[in-house]
PDB file of N, CA and C in Angstrom:
ATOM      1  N   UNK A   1       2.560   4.937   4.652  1.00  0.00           N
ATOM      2  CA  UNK A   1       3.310   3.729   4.334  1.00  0.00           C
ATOM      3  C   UNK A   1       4.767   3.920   4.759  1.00  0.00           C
ATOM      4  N   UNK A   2       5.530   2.794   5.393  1.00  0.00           N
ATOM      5  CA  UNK A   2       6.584   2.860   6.080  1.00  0.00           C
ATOM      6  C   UNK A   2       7.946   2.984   5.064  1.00  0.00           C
ATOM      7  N   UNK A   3       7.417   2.771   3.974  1.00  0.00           N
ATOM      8  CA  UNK A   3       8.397   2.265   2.952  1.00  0.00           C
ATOM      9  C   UNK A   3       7.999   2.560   1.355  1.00  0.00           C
ATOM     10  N   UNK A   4       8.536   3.463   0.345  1.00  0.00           N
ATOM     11  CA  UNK A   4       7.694   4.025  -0.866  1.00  0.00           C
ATOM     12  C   UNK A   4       8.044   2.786  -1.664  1.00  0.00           C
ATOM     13  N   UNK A   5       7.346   2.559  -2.172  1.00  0.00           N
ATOM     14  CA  UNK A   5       6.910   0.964  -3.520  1.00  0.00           C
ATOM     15  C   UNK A   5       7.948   1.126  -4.451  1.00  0.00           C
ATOM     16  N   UNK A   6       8.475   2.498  -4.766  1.00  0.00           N
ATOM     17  CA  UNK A   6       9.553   2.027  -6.002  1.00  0.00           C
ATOM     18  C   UNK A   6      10.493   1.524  -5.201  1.00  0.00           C
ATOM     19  N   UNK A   7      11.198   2.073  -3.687  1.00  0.00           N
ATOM     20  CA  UNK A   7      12.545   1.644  -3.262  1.00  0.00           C
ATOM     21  C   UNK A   7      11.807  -0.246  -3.169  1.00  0.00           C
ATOM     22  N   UNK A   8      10.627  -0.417  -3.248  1.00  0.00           N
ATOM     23  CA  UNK A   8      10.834  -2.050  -2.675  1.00  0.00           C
ATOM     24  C   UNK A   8      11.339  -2.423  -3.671  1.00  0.00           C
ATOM     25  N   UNK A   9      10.506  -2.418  -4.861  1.00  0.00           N
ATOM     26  CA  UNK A   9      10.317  -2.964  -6.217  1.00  0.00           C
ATOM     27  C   UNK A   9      11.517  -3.034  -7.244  1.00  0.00           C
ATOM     28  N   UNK A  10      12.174  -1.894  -6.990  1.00  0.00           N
ATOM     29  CA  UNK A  10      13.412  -1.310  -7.512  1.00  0.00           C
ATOM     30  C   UNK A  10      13.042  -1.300  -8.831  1.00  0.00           C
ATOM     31  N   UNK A  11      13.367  -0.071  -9.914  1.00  0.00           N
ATOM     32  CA  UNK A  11      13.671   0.435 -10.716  1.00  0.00           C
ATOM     33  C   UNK A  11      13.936  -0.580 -11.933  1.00  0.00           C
ATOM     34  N   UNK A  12      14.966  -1.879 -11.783  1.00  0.00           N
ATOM     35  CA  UNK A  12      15.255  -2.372 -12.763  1.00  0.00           C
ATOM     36  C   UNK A  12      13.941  -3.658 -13.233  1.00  0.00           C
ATOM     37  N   UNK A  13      13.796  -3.988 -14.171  1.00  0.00           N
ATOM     38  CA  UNK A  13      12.773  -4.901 -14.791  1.00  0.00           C
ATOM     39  C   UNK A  13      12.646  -5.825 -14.130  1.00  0.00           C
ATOM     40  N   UNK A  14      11.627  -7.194 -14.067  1.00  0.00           N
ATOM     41  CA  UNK A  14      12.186  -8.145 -13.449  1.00  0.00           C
ATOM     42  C   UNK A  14      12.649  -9.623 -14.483  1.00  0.00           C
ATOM     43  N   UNK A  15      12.452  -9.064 -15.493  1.00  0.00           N
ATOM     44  CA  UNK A  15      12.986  -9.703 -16.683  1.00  0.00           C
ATOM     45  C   UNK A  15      14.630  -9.704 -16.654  1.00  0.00           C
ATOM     46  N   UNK A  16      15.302 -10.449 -16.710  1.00  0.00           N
ATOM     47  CA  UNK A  16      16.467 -10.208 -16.360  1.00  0.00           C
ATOM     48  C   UNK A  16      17.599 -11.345 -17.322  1.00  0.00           C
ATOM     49  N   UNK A  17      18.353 -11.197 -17.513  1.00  0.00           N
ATOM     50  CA  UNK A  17      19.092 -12.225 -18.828  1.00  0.00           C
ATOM     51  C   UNK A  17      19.910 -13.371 -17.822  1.00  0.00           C
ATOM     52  N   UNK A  18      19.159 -14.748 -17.534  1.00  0.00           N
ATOM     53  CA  UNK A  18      19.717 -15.162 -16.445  1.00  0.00           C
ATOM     54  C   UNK A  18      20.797 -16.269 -16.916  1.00  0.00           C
ATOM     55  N   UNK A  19      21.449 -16.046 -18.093  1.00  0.00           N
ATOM     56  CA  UNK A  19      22.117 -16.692 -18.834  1.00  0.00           C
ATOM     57  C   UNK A  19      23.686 -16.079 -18.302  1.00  0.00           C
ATOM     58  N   UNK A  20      23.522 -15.224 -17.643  1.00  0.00           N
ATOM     59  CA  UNK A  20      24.584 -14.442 -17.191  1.00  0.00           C
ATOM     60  C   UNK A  20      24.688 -14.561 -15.156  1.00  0.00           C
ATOM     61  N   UNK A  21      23.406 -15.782 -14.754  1.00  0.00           N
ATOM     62  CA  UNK A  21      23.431 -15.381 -13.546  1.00  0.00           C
ATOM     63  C   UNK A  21      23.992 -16.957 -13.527  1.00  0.00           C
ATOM     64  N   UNK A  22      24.724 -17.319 -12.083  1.00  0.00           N
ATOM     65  CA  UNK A  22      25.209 -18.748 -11.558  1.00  0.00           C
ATOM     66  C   UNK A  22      24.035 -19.182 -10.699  1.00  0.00           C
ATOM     67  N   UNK A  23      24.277 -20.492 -10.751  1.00  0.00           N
ATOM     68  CA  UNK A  23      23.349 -21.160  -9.650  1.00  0.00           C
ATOM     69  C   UNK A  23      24.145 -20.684  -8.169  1.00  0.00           C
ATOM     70  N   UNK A  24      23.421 -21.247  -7.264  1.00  0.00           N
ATOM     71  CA  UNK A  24      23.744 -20.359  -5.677  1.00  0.00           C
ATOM     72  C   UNK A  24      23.096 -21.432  -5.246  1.00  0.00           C
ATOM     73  N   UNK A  25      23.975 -22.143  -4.162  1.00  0.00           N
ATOM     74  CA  UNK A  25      23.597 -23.224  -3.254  1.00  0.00           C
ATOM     75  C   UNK A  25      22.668 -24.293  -3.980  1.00  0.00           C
ATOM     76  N   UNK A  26      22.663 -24.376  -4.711  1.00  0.00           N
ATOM     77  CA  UNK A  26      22.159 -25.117  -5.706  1.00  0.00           C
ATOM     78  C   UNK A  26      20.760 -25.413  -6.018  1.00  0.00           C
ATOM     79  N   UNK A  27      20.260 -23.689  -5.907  1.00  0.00           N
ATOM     80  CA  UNK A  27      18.887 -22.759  -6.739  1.00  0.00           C
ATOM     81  C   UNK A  27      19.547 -22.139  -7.895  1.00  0.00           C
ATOM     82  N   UNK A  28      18.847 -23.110  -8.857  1.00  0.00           N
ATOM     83  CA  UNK A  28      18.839 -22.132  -9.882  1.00  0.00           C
ATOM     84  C   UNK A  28      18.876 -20.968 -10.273  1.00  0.00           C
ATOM     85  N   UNK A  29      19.151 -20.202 -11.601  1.00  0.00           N
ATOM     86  CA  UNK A  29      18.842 -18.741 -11.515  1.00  0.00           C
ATOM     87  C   UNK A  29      17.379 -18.893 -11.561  1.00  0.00           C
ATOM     88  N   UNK A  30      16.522 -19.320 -12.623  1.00  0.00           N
ATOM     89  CA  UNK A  30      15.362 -19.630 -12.570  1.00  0.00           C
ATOM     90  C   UNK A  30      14.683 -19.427 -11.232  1.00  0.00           C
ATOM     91  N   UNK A  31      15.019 -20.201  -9.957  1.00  0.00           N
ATOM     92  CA  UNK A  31      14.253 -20.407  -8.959  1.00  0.00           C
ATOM     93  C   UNK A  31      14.955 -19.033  -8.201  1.00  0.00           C
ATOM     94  N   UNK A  32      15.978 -18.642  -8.063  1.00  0.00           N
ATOM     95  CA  UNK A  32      16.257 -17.624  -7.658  1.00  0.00           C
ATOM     96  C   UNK A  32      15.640 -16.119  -7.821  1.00  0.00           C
ATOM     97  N   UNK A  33      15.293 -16.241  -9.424  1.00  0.00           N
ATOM     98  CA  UNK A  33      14.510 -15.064  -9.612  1.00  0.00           C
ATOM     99  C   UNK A  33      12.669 -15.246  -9.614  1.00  0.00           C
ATOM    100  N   UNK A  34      12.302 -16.507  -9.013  1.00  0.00           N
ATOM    101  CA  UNK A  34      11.249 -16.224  -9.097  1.00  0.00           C
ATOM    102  C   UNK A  34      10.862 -16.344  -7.670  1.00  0.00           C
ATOM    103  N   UNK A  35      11.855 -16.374  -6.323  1.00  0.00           N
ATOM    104  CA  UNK A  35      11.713 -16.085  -5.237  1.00  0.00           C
ATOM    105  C   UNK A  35      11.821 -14.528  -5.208  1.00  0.00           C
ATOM    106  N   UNK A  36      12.946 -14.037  -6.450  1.00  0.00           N
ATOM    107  CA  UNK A  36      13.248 -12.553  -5.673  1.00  0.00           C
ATOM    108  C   UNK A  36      11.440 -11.732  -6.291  1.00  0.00           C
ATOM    109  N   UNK A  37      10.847 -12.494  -7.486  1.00  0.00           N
ATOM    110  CA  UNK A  37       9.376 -11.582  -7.885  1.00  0.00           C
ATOM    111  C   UNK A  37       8.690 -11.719  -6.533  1.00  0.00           C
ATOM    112  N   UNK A  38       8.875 -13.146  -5.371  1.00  0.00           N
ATOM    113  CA  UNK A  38       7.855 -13.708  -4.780  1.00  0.00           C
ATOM    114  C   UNK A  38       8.380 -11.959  -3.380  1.00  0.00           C
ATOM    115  N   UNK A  39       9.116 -12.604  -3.312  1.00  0.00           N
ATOM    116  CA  UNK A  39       9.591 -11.407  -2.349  1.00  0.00           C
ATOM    117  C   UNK A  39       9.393 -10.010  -2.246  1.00  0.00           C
ATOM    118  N   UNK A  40       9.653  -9.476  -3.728  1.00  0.00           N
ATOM    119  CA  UNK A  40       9.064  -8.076  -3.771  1.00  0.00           C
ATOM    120  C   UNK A  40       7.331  -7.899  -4.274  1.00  0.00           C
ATOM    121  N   UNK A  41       6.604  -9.198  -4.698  1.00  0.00           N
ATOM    122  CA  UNK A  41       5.648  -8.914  -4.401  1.00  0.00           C
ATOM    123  C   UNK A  41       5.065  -9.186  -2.691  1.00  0.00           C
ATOM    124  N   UNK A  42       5.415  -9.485  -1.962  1.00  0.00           N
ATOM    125  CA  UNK A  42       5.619  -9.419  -0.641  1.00  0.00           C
ATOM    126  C   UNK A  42       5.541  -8.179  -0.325  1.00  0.00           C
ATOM    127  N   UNK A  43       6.729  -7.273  -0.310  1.00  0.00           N
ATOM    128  CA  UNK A  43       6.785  -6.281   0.193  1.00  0.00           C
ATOM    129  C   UNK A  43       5.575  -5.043  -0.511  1.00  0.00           C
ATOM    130  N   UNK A  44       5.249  -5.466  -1.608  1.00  0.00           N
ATOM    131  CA  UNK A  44       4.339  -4.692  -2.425  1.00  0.00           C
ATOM    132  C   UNK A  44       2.737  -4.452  -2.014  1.00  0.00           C
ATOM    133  N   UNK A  45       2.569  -5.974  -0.804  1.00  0.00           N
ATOM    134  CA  UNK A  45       1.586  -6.345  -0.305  1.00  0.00           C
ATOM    135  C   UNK A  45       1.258  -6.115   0.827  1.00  0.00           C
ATOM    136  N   UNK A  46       2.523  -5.574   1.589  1.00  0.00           N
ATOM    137  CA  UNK A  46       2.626  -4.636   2.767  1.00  0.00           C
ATOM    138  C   UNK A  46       2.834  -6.340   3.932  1.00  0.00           C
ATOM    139  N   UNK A  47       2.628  -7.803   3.342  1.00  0.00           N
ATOM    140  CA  UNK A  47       3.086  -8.784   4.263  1.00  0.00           C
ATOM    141  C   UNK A  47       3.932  -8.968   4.705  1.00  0.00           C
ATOM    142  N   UNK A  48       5.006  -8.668   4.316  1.00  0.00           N
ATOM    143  CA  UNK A  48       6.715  -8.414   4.978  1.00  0.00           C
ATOM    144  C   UNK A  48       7.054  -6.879   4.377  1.00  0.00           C
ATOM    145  N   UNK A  49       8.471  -6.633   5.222  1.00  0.00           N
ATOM    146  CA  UNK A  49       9.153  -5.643   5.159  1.00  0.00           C
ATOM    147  C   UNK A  49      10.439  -5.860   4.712  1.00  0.00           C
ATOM    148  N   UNK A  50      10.751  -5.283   4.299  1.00  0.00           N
ATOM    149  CA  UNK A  50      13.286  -5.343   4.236  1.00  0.00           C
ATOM    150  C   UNK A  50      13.702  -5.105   5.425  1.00  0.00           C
ATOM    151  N   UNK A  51      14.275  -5.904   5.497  1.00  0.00           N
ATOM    152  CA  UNK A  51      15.072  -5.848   7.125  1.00  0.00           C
ATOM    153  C   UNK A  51      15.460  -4.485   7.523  1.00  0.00           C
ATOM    154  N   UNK A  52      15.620  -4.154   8.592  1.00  0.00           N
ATOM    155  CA  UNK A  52      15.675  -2.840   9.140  1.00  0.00           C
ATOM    156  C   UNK A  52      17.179  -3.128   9.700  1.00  0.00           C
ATOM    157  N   UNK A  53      17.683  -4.393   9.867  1.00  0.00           N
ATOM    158  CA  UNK A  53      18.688  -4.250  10.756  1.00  0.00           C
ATOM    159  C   UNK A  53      19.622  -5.862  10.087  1.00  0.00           C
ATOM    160  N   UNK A  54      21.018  -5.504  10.089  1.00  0.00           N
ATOM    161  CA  UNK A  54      20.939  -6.864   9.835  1.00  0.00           C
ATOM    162  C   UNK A  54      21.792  -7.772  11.120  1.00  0.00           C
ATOM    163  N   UNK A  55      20.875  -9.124  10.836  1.00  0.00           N
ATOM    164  CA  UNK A  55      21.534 -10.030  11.402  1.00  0.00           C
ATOM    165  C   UNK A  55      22.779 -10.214  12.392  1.00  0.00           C
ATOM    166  N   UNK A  56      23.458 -10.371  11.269  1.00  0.00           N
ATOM    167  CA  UNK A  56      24.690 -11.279  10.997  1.00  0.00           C
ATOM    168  C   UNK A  56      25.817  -9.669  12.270  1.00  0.00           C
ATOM    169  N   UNK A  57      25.575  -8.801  11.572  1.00  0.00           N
ATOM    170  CA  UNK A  57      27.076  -7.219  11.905  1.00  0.00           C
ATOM    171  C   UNK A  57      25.420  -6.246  12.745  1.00  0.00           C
ATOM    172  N   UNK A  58      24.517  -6.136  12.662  1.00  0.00           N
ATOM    173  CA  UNK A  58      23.570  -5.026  13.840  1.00  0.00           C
ATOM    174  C   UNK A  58      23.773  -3.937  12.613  1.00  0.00           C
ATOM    175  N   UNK A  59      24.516  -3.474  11.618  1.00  0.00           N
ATOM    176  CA  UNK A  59      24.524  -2.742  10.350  1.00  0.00           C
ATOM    177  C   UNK A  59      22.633  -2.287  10.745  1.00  0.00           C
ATOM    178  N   UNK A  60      22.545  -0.575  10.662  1.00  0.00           N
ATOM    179  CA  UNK A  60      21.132  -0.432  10.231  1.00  0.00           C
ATOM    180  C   UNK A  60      21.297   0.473   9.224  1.00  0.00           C
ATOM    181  N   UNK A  61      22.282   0.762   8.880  1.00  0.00           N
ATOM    182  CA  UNK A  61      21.976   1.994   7.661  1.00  0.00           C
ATOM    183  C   UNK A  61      22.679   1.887   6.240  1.00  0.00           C
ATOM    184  N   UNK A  62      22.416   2.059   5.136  1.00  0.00           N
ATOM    185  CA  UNK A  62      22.633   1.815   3.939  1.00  0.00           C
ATOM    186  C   UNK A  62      22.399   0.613   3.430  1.00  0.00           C
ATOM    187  N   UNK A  63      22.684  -0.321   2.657  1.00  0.00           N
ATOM    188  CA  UNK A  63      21.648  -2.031   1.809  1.00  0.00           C
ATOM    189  C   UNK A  63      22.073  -2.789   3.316  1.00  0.00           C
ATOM    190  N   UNK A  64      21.136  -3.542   3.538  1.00  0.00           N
ATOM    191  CA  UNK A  64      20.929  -3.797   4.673  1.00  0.00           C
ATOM    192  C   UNK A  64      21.057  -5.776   3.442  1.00  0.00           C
ATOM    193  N   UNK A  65      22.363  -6.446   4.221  1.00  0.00           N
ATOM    194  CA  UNK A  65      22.680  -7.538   3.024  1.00  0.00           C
ATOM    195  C   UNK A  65      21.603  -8.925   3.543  1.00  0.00           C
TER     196      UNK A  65
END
């Protein structure tokens, strides 16, 4: 496997206190965190990957934003 399941999944819960999070482009926290479960069950499923490279700067090494 190209990639070990805890770095996808990450460590922290996915329960999260979203009373403390802002809306963003105008997604909810709600909808925000239930794209980020949709996403890392994604990567959990081996159907996508985390970007290797990004975009925006060619950046390949360390959180890739």
């Amino acid at each position: 496997m190209l990639f070990d399941e805890e770095d996808l999944l990450g460590a922290e819960p996915l329960c999260y206190n979203l009373q403390g999070m802002n809306s963003y482009n105008n997604f909810s926290p709600a909808q925000r965190m239930r794209a980020l479960r949709w996403l890392r069950a994604e990567y959990a499923a081996g159907r996508r990957h985390p970007p290797l490279v990004c975009d925006a700067c060619g950046q390949t090494e360390g959180v890739i934003p």
